[in-house]
Protein backbone atom coordinates (compact mmCIF):
# COMPACT_ATOMS: atom_id res chain seq x y z
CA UNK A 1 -8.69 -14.93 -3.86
CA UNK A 2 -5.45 -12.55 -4.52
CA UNK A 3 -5.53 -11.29 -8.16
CA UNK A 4 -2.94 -12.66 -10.64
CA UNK A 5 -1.41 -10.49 -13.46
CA UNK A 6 0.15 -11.91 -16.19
CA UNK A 7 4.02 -12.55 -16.72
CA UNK A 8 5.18 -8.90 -16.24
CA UNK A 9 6.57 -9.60 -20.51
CA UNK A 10 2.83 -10.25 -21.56
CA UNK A 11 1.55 -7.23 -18.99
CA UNK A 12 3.95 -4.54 -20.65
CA UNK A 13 3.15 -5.67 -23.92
CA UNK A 14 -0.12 -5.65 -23.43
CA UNK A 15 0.39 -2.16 -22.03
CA UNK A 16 2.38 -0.74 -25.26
CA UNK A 17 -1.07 -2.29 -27.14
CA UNK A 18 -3.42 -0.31 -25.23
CA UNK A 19 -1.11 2.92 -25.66
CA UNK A 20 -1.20 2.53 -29.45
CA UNK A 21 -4.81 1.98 -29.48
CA UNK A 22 -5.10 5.24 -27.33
CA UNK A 23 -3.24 7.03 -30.39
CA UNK A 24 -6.54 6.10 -32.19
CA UNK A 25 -9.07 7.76 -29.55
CA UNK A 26 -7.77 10.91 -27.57
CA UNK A 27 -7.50 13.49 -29.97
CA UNK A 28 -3.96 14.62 -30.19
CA UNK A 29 -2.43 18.13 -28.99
CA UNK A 30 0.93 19.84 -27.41
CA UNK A 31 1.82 22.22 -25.63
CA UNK A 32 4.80 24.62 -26.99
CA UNK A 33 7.68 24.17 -25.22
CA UNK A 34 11.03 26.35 -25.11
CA UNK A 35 14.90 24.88 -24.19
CA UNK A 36 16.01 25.38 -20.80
CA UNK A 37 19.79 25.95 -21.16
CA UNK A 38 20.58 24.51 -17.79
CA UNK A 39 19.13 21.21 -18.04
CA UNK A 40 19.08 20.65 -22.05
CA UNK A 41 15.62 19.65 -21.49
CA UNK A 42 12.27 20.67 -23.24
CA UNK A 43 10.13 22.44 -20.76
CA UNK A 44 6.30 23.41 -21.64
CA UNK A 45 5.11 27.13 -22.01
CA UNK A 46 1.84 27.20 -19.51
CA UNK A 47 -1.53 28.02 -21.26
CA UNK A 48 0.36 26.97 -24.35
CA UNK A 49 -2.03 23.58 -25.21
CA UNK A 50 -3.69 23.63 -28.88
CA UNK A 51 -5.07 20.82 -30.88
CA UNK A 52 -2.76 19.26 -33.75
CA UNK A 53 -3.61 16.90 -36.63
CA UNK A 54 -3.50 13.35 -35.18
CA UNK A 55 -1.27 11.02 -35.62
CA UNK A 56 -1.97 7.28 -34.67
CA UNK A 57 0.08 4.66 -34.51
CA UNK A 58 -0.14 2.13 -36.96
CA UNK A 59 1.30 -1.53 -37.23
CA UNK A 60 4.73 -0.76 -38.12
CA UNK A 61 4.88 2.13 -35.27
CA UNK A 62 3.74 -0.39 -32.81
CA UNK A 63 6.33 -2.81 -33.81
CA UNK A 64 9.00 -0.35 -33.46
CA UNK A 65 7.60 1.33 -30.06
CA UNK A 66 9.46 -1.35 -28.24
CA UNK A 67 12.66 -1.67 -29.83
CA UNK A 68 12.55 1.95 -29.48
CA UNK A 69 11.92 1.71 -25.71
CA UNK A 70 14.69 -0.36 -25.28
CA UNK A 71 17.34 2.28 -26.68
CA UNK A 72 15.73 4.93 -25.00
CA UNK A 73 16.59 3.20 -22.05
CA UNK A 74 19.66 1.72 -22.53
CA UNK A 75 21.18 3.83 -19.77
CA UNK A 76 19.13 2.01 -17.57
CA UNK A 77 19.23 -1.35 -18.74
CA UNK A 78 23.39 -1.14 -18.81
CA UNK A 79 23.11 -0.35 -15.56
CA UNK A 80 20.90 -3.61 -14.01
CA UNK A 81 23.21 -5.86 -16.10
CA UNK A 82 26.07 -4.16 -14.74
CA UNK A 83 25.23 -3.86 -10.74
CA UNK A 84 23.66 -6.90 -11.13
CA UNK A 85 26.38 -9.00 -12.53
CA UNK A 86 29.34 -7.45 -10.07
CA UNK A 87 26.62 -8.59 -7.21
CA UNK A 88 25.90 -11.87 -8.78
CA UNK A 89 29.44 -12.44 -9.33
CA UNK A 90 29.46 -11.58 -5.58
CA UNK A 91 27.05 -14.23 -4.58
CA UNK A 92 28.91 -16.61 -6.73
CA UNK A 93 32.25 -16.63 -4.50
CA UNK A 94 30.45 -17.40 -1.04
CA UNK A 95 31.35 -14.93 0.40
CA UNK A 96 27.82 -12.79 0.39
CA UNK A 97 26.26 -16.07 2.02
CA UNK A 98 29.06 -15.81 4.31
CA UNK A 99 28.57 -12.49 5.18
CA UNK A 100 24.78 -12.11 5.38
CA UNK A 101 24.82 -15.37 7.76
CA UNK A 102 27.46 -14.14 10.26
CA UNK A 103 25.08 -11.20 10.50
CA UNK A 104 21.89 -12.81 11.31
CA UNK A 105 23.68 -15.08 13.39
CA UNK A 106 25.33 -12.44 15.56
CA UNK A 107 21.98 -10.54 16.04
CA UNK A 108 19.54 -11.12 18.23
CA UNK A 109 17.12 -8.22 17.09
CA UNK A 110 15.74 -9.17 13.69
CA UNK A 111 13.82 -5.85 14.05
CA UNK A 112 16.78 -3.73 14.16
CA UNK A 113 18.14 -4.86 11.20
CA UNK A 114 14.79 -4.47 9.49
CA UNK A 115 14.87 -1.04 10.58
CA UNK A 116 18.59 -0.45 9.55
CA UNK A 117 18.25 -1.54 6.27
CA UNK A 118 15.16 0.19 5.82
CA UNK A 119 16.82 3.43 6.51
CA UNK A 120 19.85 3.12 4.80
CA UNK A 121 17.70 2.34 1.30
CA UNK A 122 15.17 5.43 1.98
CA UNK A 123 18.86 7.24 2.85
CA UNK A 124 20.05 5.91 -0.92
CA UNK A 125 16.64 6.37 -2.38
CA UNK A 126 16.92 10.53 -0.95
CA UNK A 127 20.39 11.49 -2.20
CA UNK A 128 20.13 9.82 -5.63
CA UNK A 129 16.36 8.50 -6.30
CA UNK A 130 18.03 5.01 -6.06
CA UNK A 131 15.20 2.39 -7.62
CA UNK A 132 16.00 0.11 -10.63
CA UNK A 133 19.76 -0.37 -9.48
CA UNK A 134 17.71 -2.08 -6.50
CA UNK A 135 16.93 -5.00 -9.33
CA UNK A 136 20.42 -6.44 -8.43
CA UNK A 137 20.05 -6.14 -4.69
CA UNK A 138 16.87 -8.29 -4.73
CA UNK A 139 18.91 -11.57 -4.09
CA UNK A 140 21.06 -10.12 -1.13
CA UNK A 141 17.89 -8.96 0.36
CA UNK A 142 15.95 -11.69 -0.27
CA UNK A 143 18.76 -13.92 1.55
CA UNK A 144 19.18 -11.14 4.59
CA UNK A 145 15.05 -11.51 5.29
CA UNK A 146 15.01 -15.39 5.32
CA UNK A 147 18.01 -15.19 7.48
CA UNK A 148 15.72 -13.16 9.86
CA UNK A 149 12.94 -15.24 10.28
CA UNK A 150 11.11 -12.96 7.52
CA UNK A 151 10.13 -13.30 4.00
CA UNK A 152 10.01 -11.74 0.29
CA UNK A 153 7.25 -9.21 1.62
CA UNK A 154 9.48 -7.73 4.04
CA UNK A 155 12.88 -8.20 1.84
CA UNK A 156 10.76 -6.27 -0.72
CA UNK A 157 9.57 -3.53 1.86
CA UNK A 158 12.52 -2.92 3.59
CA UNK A 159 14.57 -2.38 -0.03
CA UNK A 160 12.72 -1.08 -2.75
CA UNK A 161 9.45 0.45 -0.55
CA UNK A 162 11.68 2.50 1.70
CA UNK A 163 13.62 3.40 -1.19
CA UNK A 164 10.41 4.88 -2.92
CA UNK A 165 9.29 6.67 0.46
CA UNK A 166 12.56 8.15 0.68
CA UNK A 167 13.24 8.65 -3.19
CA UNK A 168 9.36 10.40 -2.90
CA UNK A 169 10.08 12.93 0.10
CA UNK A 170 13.80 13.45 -0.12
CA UNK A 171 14.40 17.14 -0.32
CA UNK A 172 18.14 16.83 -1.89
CA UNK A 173 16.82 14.23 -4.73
CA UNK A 174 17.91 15.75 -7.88
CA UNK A 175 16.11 13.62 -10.05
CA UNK A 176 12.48 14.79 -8.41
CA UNK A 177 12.65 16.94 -6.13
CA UNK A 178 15.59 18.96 -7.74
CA UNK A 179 14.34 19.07 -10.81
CA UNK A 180 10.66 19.82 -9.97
CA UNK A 181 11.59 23.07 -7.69
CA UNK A 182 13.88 24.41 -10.48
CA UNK A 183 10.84 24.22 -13.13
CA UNK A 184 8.55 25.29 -10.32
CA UNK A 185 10.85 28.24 -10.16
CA UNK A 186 11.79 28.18 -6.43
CA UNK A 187 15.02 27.91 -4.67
CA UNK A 188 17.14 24.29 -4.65
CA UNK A 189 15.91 23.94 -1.09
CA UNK A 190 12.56 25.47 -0.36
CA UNK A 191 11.49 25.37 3.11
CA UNK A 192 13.96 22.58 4.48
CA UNK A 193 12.80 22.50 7.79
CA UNK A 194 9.42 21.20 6.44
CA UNK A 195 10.96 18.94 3.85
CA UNK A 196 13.22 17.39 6.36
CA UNK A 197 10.46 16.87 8.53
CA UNK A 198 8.24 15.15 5.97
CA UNK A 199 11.31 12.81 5.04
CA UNK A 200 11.80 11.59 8.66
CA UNK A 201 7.74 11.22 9.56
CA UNK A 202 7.10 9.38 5.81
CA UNK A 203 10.20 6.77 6.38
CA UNK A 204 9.60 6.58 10.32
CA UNK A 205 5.48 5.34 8.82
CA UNK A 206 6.99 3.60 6.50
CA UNK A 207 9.24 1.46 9.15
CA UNK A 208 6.51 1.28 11.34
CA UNK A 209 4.38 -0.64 8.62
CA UNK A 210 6.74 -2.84 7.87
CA UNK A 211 7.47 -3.87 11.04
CA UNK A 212 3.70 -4.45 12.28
CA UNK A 213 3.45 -6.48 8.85
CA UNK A 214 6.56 -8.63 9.19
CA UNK A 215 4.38 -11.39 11.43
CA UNK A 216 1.79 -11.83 8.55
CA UNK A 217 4.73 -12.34 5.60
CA UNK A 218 5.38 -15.96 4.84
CA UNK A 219 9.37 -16.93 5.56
CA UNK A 220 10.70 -18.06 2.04
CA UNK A 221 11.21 -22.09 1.69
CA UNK A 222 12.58 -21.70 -1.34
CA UNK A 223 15.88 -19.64 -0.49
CA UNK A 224 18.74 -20.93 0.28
CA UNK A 225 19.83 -20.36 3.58
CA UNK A 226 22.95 -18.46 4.34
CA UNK A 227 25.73 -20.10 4.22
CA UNK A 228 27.24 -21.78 7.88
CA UNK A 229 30.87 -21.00 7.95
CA UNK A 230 32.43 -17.78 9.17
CA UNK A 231 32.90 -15.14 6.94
CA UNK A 232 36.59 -13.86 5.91
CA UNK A 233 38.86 -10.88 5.93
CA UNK A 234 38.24 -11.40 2.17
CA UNK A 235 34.61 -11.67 1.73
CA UNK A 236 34.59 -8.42 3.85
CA UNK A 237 36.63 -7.07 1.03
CA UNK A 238 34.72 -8.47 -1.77
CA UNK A 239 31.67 -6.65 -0.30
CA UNK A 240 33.63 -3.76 -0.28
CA UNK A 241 33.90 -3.52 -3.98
CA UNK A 242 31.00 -4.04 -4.92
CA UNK A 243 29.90 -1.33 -2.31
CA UNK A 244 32.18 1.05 -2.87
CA UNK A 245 31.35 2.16 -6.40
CA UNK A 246 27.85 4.06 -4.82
CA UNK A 247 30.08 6.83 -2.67
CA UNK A 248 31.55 8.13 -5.24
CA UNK A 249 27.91 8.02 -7.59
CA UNK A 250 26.09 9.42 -4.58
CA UNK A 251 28.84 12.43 -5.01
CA UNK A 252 28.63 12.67 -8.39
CA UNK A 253 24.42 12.48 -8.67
CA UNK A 254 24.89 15.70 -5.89
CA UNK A 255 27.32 17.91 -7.56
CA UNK A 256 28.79 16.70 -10.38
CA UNK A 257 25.86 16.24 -12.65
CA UNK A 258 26.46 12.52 -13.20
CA UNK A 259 23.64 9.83 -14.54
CA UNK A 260 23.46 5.86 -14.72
CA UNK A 261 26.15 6.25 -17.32
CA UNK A 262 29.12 7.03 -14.69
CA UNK A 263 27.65 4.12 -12.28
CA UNK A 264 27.88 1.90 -14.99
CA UNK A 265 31.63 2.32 -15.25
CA UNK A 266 32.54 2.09 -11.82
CA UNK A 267 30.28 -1.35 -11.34
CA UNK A 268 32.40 -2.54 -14.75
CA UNK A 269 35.68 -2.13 -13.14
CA UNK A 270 33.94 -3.58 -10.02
CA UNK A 271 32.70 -6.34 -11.01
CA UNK A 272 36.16 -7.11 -12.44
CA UNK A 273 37.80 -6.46 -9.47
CA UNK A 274 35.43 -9.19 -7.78
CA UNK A 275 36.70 -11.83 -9.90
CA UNK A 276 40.02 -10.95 -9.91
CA UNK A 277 40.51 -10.90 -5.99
CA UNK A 278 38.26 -13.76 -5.74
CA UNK A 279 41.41 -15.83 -7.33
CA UNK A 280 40.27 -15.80 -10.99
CA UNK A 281 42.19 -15.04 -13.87
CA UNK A 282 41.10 -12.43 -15.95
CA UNK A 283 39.79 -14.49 -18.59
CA UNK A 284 38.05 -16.49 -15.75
CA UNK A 285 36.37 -13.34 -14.30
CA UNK A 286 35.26 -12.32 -17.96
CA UNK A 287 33.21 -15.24 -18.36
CA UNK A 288 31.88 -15.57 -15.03
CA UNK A 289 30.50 -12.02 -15.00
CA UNK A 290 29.06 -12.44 -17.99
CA UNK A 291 27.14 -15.15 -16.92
CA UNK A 292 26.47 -13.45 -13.80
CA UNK A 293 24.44 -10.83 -16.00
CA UNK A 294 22.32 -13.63 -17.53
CA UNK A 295 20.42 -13.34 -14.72
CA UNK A 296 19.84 -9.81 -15.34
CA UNK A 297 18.62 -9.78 -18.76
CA UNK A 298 14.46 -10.04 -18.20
CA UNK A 299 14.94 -7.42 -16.05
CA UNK A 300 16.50 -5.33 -18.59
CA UNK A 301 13.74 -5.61 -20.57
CA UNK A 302 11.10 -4.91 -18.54
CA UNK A 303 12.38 -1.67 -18.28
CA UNK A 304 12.71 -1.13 -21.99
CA UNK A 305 9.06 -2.38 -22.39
CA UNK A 306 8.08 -0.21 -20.00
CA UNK A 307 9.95 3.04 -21.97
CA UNK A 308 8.09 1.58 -25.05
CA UNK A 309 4.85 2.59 -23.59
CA UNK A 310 5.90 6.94 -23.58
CA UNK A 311 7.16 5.89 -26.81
CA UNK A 312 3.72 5.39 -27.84
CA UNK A 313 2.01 7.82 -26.13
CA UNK A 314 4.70 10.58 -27.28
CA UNK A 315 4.36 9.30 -30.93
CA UNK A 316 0.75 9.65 -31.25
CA UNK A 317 1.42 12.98 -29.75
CA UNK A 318 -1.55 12.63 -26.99
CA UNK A 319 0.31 13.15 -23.98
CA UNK A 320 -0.28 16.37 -23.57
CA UNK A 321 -3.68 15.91 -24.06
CA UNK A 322 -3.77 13.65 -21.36
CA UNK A 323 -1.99 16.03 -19.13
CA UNK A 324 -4.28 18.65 -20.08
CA UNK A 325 -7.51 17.08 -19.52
CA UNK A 326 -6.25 16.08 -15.67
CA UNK A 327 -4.93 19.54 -14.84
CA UNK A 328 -7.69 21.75 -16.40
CA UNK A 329 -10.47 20.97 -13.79
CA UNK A 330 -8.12 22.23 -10.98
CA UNK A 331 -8.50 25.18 -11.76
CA UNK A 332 -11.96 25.52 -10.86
CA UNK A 333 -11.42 23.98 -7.46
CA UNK A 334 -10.84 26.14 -4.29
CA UNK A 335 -7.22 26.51 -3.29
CA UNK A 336 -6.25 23.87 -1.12
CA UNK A 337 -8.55 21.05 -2.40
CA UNK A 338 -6.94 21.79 -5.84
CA UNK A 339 -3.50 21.49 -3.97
CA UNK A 340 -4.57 18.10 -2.52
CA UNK A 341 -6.21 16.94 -5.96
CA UNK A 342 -2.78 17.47 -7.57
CA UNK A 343 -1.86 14.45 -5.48
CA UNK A 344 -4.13 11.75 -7.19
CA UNK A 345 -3.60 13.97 -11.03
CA UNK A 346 -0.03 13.28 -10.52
CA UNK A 347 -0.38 9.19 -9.53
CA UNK A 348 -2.44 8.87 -12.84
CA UNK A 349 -0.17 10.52 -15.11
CA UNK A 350 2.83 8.14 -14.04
CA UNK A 351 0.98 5.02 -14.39
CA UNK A 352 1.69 6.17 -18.53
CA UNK A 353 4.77 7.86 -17.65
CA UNK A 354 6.95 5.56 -15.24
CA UNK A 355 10.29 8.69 -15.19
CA UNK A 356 10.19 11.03 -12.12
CA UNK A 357 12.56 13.55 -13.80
CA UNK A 358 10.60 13.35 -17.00
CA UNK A 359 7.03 14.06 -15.15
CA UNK A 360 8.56 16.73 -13.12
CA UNK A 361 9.66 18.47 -16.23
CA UNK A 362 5.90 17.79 -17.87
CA UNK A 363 3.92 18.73 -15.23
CA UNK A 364 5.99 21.76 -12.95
CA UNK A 365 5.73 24.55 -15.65
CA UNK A 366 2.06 24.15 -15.18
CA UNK A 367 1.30 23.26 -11.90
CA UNK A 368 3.04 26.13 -10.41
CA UNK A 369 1.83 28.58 -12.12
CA UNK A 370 -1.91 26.60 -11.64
CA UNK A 371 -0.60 26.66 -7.42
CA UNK A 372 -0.42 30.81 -7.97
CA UNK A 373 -3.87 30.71 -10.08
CA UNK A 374 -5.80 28.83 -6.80
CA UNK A 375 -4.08 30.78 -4.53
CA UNK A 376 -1.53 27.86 -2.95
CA UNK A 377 2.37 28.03 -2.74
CA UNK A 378 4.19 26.21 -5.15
CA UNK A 379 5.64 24.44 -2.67
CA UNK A 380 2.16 22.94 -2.17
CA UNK A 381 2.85 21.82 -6.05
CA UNK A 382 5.52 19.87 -5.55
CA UNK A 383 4.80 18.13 -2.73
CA UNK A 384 1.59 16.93 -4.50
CA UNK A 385 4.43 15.30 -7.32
CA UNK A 386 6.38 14.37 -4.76
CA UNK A 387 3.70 12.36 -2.58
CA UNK A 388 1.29 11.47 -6.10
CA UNK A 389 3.90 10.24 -8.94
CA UNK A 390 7.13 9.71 -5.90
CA UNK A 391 4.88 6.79 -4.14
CA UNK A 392 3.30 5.42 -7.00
CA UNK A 393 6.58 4.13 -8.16
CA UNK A 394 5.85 1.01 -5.46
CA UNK A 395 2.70 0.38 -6.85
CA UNK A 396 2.11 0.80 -11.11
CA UNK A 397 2.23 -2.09 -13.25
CA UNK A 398 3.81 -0.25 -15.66
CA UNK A 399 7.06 0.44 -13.57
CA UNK A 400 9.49 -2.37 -15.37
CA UNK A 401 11.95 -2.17 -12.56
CA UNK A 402 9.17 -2.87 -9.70
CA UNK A 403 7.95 -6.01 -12.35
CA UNK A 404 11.77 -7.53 -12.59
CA UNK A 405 11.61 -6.88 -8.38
CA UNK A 406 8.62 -9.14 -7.93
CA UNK A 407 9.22 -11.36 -10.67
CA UNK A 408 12.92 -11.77 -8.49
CA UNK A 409 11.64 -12.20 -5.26
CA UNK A 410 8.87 -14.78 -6.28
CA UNK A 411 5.69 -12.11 -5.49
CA UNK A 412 2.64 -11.75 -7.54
CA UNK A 413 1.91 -8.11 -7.68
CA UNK A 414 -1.27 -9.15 -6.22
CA UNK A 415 0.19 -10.17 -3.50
CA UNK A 416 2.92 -7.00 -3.30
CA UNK A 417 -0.72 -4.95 -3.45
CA UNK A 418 -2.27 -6.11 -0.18
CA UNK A 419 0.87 -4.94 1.51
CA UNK A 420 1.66 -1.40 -0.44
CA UNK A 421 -1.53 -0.32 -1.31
CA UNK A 422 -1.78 0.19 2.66
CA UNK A 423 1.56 1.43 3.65
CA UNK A 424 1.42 4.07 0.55
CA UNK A 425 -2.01 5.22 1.66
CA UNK A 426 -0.37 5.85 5.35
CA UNK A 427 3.09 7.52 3.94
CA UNK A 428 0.53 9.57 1.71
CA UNK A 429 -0.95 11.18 5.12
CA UNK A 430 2.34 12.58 5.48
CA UNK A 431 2.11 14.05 1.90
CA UNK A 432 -1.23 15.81 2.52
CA UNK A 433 0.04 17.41 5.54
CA UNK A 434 2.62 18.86 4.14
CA UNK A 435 0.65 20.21 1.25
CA UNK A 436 -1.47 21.79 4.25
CA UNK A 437 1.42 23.38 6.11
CA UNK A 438 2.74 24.45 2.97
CA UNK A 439 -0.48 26.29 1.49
């Protein structure tokens, strides 16, 4: 019998409940933490952890963790309404049915093209961490994997899973790898033959599961099939559009310093540009991209829910307790099996806190210094937050992005499980060996 969660609403509810509550019973502490003038972020002084008066949530606090949430991350949410209207607008023309089905059509390798796509979202998810923009892709995919003889397993795997393997392991990811050497205090590109090799053996497992899984996923009834006639010159150029706006992001992301902010311009003007060559008027493309981001809005929401939940657990100021009672026993561990323990310490701590960059910033300033205490390379460190909190981004129920996914594609989490669980245990391999050529 595959286990059922509730609606992913009631789940991260329930979840911003259960942090509150935890305001009540882990006593409450911080560590000290100075500015770093690069980043404008808070980093934590090592060895720094003391007690403080606590400070539980009460009713009101609980009410206002999730509106809260929700402005905290606004930047995200903007940015699934935004991507995810220009592509629904998109979908609305034709000419993505159109496109996908003169593809599938054409091809007489299914597995290629599972393969392709796989890579090219493990290549997105390396550059620029790409994961909740993925929300708005769900439908394309979804479309693509039925068109294949496949179904919302393998749509799922071949989008936001390879994303996550290559978001995990990609060496040039400035929102977790980046960040976590700079606050590990190494260079911007420690070892890269080693990283480079970890990134092509955790997406070539990662392919390789999906493909030896793709005869056990169910093809998808339910989906409309792509559409018969040939696509256009124009519905080439529609895709286009809506494309184009992640070259320049991908630039930006790399040197440039830019955030979900900038993306949400460039898929504003985008998604006007849709409706405008499509043959609306402007007031026509106005509403219908508004509407288009109807479809958007529960996603949006998960994700603010799911902010709502470090709310709570920042609030009640026992965060740092929690990271303190996971990281304190490594130190008594010999070298390399606290090095491979970091691993499972780091999967823990994001189940509570879903942001890569924000963990990396927690947890760097005192793992690496923990990495020099057991005798390990920091490098060690980070692959352990790479490989524990990078991978576990396929897999928490707290992860509002993953939630809207699944709720999107039709796929319990359950059911999501039975395929992930597996496939992250394999890519993890690759994790551990790294930590072990890096030690």
């Amino acid at each position: 019998m595959t286990f059922k969660l509730p609606h992913p609403f009631v789940l991260l509810l329930s979840c911003v409940a259960v942090a509150v509550v935890l305001t009540w019973v882990i006593p409450a502490g911080q560590y000290e933490r100075r500015a770093d003038a690069a980043t404008g972020r808070d980093v934590v002084v090592p060895g720094s952890y003391a007690r403080v008066p606590q400070t539980p949530i009460g009713p009101v606090g609980a009410l206002l963790a999730v509106p809260l949430g929700i402005v905290a991350g606004a930047d995200v949410i903007l940015v699934i309404l935004l991507v995810g209207g220009a592509f629904a607008l998109l979908d609305a023309t034709g000419a993505l049915g159109r496109l996908v089905g003169g593809l599938v059509g054409s091809n007489r390798h299914p597995r290629v093209i599972v393969a392709l796509v796989c890579l090219a979202f493990a290549t997105l998810g390396a550059l620029e961490n790409m994961h909740e923009e993925i929300v708005a892709l769900i439908p394309v995919v979804l479309v693509l994997s039925r068109g294949l003889g496949f179904g919302a397993v393998t749509a799922l795997a071949m989008s936001v899973g390879a994303a996550v393997v290559g978001s995990a392991f990609g060496p040039t990811n400035p929102f977790l790898t980046g960040i976590a050497l700079r606050f590990a205090e190494m260079p911007p590109l420690s070892q890269p033959g080693l990283r480079f090799g970890l990134l092509a053996a955790s997406v070539a497992v990662w392919i390789a599961w999906t493909l030896a899984m793709t005869s056990r996923d169910d093809v998808m009834p339910e989906v409309t099939a792509p559409a018969s006639s040939r696509p256009t010159a124009r519905d080439g150029l529609l895709l286009a559009i809506v494309i184009t706006p992640f070259i320049p992001y991908v630039y930006g992301v790399l040197r440039l310093d830019w955030g979900f902010n900038e993306l949400s311009g460039l898929f504003l003007v985008a998604g006007f540009a849709v409706g405008l060559v499509s043959g609306r008027t402007l007031s026509e493309t106005a509403t219908a991209f508004l509407k288009a981001m109807e479809t958007m809005l529960a996603a949006g929401l998960f994700v603010g829910l799911a902010r709502a939940i470090s709310v709570a657990l920042s609030d009640g100021q026992i965060l740092d307790t929690i990271l303190y009672s996971l990281a304190t026993p490594l130190a008594q561990a010999p070298g390399l099996v606290a090095a491979v323990l970091m691993v499972p310490m780091q999967a823990l701590l994001h189940v509570p806190l879903v942001s890569n960059s924000g963990q990396a910033v927690l947890t760097m300033p005192i793992m690496a210094p923990l990495a020099d205490l057991v005798g390990v390379s920091r490098d060690a460190a980070v692959i352990g937050l790479q490989t524990g909190a990078g991978l576990m981004d396929m897999i928490t129920p707290t992860n509002g992005a993953l939630l809207a996914m699944l709720l999107g594609a039709k796929v319990s989490w359950g059911r999501w499980m039975q395929f992930a669980v597996p496939g992250a245990l394999l890519v993890s391999l690759v994790g551990f060996a790294g930590i072990w050529l890096a030690g």
